[in-house]
Protein backbone atom coordinates (compact mmCIF):
# COMPACT_ATOMS: atom_id res chain seq x y z
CA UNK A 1 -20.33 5.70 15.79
CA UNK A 2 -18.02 8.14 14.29
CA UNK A 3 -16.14 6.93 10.90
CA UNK A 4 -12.45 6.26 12.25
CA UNK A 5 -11.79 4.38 8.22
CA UNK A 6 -12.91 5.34 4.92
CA UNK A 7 -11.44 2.45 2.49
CA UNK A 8 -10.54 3.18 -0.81
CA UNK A 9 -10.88 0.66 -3.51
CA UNK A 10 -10.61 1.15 -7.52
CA UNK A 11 -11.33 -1.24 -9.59
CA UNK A 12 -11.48 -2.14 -13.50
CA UNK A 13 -12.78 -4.92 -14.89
CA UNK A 14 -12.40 -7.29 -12.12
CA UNK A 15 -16.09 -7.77 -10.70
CA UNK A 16 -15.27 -11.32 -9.23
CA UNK A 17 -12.50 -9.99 -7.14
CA UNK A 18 -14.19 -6.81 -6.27
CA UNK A 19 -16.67 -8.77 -5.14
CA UNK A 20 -14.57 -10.34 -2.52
CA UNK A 21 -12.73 -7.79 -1.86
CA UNK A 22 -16.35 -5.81 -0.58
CA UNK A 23 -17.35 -8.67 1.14
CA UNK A 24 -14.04 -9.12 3.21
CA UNK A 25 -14.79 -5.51 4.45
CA UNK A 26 -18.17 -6.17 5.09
CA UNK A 27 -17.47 -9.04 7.48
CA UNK A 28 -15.07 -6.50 9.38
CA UNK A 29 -14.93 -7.31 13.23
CA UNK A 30 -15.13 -3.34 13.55
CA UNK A 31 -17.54 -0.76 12.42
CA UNK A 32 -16.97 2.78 12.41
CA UNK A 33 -15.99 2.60 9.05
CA UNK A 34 -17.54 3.63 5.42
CA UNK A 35 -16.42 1.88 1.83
CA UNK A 36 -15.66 3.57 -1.13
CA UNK A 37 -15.43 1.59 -4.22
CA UNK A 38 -14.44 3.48 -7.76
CA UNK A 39 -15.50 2.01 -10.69
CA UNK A 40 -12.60 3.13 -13.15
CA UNK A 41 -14.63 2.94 -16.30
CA UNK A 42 -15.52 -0.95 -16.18
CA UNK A 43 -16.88 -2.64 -19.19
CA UNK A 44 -17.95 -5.67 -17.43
CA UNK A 45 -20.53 -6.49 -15.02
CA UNK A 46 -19.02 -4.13 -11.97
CA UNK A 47 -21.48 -1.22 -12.28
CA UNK A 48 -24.46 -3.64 -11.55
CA UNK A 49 -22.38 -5.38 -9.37
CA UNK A 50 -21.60 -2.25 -6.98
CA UNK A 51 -25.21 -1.23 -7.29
CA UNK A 52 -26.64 -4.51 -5.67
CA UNK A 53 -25.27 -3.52 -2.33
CA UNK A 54 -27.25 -0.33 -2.20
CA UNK A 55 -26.00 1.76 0.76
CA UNK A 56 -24.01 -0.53 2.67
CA UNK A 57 -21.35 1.15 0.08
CA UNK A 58 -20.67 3.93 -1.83
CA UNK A 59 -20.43 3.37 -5.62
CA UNK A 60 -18.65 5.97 -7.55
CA UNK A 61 -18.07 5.77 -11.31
CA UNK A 62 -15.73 7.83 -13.64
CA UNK A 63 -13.93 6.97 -17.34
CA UNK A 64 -10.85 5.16 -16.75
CA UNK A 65 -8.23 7.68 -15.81
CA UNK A 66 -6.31 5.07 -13.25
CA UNK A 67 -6.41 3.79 -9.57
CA UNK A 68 -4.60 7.12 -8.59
CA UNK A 69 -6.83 9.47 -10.06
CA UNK A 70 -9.77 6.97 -8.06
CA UNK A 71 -8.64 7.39 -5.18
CA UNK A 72 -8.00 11.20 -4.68
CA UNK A 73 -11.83 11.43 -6.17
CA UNK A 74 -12.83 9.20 -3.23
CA UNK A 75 -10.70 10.63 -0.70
CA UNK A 76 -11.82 14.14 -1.42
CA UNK A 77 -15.57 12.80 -0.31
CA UNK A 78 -13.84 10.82 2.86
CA UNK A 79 -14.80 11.70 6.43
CA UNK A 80 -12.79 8.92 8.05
CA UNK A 81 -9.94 10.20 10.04
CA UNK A 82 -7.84 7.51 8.47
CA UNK A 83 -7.56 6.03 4.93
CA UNK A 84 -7.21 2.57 3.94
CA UNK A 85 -6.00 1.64 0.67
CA UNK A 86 -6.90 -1.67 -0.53
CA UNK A 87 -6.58 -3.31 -4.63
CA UNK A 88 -9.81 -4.74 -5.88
CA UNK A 89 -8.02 -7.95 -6.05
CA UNK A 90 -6.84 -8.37 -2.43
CA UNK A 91 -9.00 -8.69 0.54
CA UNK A 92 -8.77 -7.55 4.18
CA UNK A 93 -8.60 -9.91 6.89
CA UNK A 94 -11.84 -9.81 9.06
CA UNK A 95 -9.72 -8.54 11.97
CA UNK A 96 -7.90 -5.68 10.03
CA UNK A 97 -9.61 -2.76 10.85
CA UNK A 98 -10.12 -3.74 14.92
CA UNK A 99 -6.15 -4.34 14.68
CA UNK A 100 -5.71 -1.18 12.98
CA UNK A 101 -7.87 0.66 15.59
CA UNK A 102 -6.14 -1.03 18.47
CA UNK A 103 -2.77 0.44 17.38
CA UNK A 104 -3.81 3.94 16.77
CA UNK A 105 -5.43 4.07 20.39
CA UNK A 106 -2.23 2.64 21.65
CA UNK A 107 0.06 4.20 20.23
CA UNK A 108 -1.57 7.65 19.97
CA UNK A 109 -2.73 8.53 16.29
CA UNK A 110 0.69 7.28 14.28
CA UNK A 111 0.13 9.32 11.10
CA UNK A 112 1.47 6.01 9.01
CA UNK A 113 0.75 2.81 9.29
CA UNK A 114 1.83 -0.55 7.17
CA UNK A 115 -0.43 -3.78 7.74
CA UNK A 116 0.81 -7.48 7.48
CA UNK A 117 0.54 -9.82 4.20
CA UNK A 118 -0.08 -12.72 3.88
CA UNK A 119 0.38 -14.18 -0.12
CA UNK A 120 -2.18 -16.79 -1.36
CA UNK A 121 -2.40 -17.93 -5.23
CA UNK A 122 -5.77 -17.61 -7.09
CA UNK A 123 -7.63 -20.71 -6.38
CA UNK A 124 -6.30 -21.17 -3.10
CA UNK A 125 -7.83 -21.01 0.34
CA UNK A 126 -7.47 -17.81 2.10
CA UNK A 127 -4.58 -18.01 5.04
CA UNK A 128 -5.83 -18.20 8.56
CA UNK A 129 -4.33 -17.01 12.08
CA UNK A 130 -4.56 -19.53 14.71
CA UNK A 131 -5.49 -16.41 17.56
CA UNK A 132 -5.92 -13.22 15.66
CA UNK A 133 -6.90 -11.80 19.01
CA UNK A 134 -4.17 -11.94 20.85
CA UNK A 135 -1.62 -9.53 21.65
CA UNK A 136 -0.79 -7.72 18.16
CA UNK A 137 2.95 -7.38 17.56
CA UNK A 138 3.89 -4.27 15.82
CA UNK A 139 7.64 -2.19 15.07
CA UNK A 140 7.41 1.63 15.80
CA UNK A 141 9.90 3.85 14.08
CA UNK A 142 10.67 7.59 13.99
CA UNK A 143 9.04 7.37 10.47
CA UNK A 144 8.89 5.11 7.20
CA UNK A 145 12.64 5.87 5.85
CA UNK A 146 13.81 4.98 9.84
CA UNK A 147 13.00 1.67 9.33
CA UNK A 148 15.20 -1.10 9.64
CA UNK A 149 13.41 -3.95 8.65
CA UNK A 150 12.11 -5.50 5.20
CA UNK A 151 8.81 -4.39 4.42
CA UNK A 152 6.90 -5.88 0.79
CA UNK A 153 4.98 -2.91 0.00
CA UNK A 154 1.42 -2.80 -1.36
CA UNK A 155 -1.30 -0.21 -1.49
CA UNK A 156 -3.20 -2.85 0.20
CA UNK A 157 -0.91 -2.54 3.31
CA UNK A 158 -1.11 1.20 3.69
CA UNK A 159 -3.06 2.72 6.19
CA UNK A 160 -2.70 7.19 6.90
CA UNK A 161 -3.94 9.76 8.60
CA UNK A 162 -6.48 11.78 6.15
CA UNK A 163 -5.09 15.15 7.24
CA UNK A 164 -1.73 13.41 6.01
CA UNK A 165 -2.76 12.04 2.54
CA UNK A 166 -4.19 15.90 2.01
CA UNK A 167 -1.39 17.85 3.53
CA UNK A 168 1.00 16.19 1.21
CA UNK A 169 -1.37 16.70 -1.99
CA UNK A 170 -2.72 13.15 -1.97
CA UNK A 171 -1.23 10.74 -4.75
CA UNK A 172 -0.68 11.54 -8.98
CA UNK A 173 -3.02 12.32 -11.32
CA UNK A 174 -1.52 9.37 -13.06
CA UNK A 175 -3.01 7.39 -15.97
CA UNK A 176 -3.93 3.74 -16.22
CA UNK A 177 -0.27 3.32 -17.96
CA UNK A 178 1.47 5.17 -15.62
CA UNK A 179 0.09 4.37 -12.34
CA UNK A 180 3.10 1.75 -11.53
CA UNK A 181 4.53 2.09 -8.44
CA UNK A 182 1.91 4.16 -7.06
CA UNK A 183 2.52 2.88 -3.53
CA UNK A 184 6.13 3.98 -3.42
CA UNK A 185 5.17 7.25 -4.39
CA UNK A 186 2.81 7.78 -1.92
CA UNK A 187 5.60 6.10 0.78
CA UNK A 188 8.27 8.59 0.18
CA UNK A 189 6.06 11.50 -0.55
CA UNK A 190 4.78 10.33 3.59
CA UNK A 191 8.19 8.72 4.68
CA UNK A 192 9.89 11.73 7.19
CA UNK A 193 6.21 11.83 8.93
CA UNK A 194 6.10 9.70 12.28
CA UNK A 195 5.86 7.95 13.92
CA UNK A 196 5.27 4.43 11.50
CA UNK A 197 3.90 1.63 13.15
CA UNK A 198 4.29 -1.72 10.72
CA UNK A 199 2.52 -4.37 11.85
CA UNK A 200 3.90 -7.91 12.18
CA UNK A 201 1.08 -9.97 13.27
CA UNK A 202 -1.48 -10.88 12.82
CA UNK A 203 -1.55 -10.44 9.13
CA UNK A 204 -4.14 -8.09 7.93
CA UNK A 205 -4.00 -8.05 4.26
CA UNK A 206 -4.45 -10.89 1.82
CA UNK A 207 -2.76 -10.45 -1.52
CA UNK A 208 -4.03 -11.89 -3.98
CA UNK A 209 -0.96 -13.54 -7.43
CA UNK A 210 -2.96 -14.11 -10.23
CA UNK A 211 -1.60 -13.72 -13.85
CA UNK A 212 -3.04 -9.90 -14.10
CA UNK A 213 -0.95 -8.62 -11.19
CA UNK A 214 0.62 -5.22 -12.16
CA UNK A 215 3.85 -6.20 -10.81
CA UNK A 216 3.44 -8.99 -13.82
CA UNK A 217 5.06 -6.46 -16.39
CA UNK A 218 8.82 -5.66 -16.09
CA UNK A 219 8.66 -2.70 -18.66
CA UNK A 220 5.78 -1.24 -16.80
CA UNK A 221 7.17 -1.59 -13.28
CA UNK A 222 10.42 -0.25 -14.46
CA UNK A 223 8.89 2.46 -16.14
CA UNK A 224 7.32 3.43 -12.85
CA UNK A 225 10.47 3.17 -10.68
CA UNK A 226 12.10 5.62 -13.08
CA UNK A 227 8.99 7.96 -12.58
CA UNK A 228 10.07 7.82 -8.61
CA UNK A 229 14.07 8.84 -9.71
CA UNK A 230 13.05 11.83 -11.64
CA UNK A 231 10.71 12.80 -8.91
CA UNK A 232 13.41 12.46 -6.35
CA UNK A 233 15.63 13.95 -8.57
CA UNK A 234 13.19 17.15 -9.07
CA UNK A 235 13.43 17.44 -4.98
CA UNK A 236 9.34 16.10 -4.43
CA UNK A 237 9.91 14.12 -1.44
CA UNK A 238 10.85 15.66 1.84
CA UNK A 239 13.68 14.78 3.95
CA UNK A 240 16.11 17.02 1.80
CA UNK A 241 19.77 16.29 2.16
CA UNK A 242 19.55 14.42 5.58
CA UNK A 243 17.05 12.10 4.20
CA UNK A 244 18.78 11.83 0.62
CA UNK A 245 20.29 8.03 1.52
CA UNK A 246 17.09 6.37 3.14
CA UNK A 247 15.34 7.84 0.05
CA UNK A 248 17.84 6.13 -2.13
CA UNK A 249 17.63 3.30 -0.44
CA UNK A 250 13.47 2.77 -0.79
CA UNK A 251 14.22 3.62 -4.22
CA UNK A 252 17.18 1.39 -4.73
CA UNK A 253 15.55 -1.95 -3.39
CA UNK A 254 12.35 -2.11 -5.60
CA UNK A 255 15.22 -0.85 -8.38
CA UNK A 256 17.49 -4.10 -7.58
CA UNK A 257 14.40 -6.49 -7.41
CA UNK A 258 13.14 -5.87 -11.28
CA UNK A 259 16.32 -5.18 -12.86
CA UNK A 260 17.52 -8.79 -11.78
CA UNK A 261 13.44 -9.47 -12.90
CA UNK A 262 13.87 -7.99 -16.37
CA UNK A 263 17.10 -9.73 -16.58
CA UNK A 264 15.51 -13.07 -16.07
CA UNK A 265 12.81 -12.81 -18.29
CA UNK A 266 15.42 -11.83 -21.02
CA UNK A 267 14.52 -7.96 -21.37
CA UNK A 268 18.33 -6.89 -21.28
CA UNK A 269 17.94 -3.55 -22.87
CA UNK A 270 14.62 -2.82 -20.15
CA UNK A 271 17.37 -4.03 -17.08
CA UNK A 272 20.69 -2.52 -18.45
CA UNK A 273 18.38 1.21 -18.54
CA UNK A 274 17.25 0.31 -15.29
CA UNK A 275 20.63 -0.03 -13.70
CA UNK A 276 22.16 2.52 -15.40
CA UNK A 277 19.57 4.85 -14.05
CA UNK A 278 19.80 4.02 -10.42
CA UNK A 279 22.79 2.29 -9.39
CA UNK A 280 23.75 5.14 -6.78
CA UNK A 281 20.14 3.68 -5.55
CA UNK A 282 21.26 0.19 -5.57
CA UNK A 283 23.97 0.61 -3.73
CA UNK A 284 22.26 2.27 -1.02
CA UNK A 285 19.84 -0.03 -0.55
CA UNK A 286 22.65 -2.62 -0.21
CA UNK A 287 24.35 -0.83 1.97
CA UNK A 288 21.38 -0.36 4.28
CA UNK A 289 20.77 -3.42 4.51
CA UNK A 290 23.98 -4.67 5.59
CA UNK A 291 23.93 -2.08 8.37
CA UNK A 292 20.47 -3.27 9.24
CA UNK A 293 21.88 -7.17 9.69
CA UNK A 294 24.10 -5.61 12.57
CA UNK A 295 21.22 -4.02 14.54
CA UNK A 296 18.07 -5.46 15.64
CA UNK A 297 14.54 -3.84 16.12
CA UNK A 298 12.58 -5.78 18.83
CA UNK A 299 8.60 -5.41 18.16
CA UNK A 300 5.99 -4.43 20.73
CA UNK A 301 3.35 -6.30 22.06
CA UNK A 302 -0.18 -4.59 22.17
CA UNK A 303 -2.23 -6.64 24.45
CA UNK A 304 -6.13 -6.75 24.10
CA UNK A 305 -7.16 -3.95 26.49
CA UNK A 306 -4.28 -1.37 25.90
C-alpha cells in the first residue's frame, strides 16, 4: 500500500509517554502509513526503548538540537505524501489517520489540515467517542488565516501536504530553548495555502497536561511569540499587505492569552514587554473576533463512503 502519512515524533527524555504515543499509532485503524520517531539526545531509557520495536518504526537519533531541528531531519527521509506532526506526550486517536484519509479523498488533497483535541490530565483515562465512524464533521476555508472559528493549536493537530512543508523551507533550525511556538510558525509560514479543512469531530488528537508541558513557562512562551513578531516584522510569512490583519490576528490571540498568563502568575515585567510588543496584534485579534460572532461557518458532513 503506498505511504499516504509519515508521522513525525521527537522526543527527549520522556520514554513513558513516547511509549504511548508509538503505541496509539500502532493501533491505527489505517495503514499506509510509516513512523518516525527522533530521539533528541535522550539520557534516559528511550534509545532502548525505540529499538525494541525493530522495524515496525524508524528510530533516528541525533544530540539535542530541538523538536524543530527533529523533525526537518525526519521529514527530509519522508515518503508519505502527507506529514503528521504529533508531541511525544500526546497520542493519536485510533481513528485519526482513517479520518484524516477520508477528508483528503473528499475533499481533494487540502494542502492543510487541523485535527480535533480532546484534553485529558496525566493519570486520567483517555476520552472516548461514542461513534467515531460516523459522518466526520469538518469546516473548509479558503486557507488557515480565512478562518473564522477558534482553533487551540498544537503540533499534534497539524496535518500538510509534504510538497507543502518543503516548498515553504520546512520549520526553524531552532534550539531546545527556542523552539516555543513552533506550531505558529509553521501555521503562518502555511496560512495563505488552501484550502484548510479543520476538523470538528470526531476528535483525533489526545493532548496530554502534565506539569512538563512547554506551554508551562510564561517567559519561554513569550519569548517565542516575540520570535513570530520579528519574523512577521522581517516580511517571512506570505500574504503581504492583504494578509497583514489575519496575520496579526493569529499573532495577537496566542499574544493576549500569556500576557494575561504572565500577569497572573505575577511576572509583570515578562507581560508589560509582551504587550508593549504586540498590542497592534491584540487588537486585531479582538477585533476579529468580534466580526467572527456576527457570521457563522456551518461545517460539512463527510459521510462514510464519500
Amino acid at each position: 500500500m503506498a505511504v499516504r502519512f509519515s508521522i513525525l515524533v521527537p522526543t527527549y527524555n520522556r520514554a513513558e509517554y513516547v511509549r504511548q504515543a508509538i503505541e496509539s499509532i500502532l493501533a491505527q485503524t489505517y495503514s499506509g502509513y510509516e513512523l518516525f520517531v527522533i530521539d533528541d539526545g535522550s539520557s534516559d531509557e528511550t534509545p532502548q526503548l525505540l529499538a525494541s520495536y525493530g522495524t515496525r518504526i524508524r528510530a533516528l537519533r541525533q544530540a539535542n538540537q530541538g523538536p524543530e531541528v527533529a523533525r526537518n531531519r525526519a521529514a527530509a527521509q519522508a515518503q508519505g505524501e502527507y506529514l503528521v506532526l504529533l508531541d511525544s506526550d500526546d497520542r493519536l486517536m485510533p481513528w485519526a489517520l482513517a479520518t484524516y484519509d477520508r477528508v483528503i479523498r473528499a475533499w481533494n488533497l487540502p494542502p492543510l489540515m487541523i485535527g480535533s483535541m480532546k484534553y485529558f490530565q496525566e493519570g486520567d483515562p483517555i476520552p472516548t467517542e461514542s461513534d467515531p465512524a460516523s459522518a466526520i464533521e469538518a469546516w473548509r476555508f479558503p486557507d488557515y488565516l480565512a478562518k473564522n472559528v477558534p482553533v487551540g493549536l498544537s503540533n499534534s493537530r497539524i496535518v500538510l501536504r509534504r510538497s507543502l512543508f518543503e516548498e515553504v523551507g520546512g520549520v526553524r533550525n531552532s534550539s531546545p530553548q527556542t523552539f516555543h511556538l513552533d506550531d505558529f510558525n509553521l501555521i503562518l509560514k502555511t496560512g495563505t495555502y488552501g484550502p484548510c479543512a479543520i476538523v470538528k469531530t470526531p476528535a483525533t488528537v489526545a493532548y496530554r497536561l502534565h506539569e512538563s508541558n512547554s506551554i508551562r513557562s510564561a517567559e519561554a512562551m513569550a519569548r517565542g511569540i516575540l520570535s513570530l513578531v520579528s519574523a512577521e516584522r522581517a516580511g517571512q510569512y506570505p500574504g503581504g499587505k492583504s494578509r497583514r490583519f489575519a496575520r496579526y490576528a493569529c499573532i495577537g490571540g496566542i499574544a493576549q492569552l500569556w500576557t494575561m498568563q504572565a500577569f497572573k502568575a505575577r511576572q509583570f515585567k515578562t507581560a508589560a514587554g509582551l504587550l508593549r510588543r504586540t498590542a497592534p496584534m491584540i487588537a486585531a485579534a479582538v477585533m476579529k473576533k468580534s466580526f467572527s460572532l456576527l457570521r457563522s461557518s456551518s461545517t460539512e458532513l463527510i459521510a462514510p463512503g464519500d
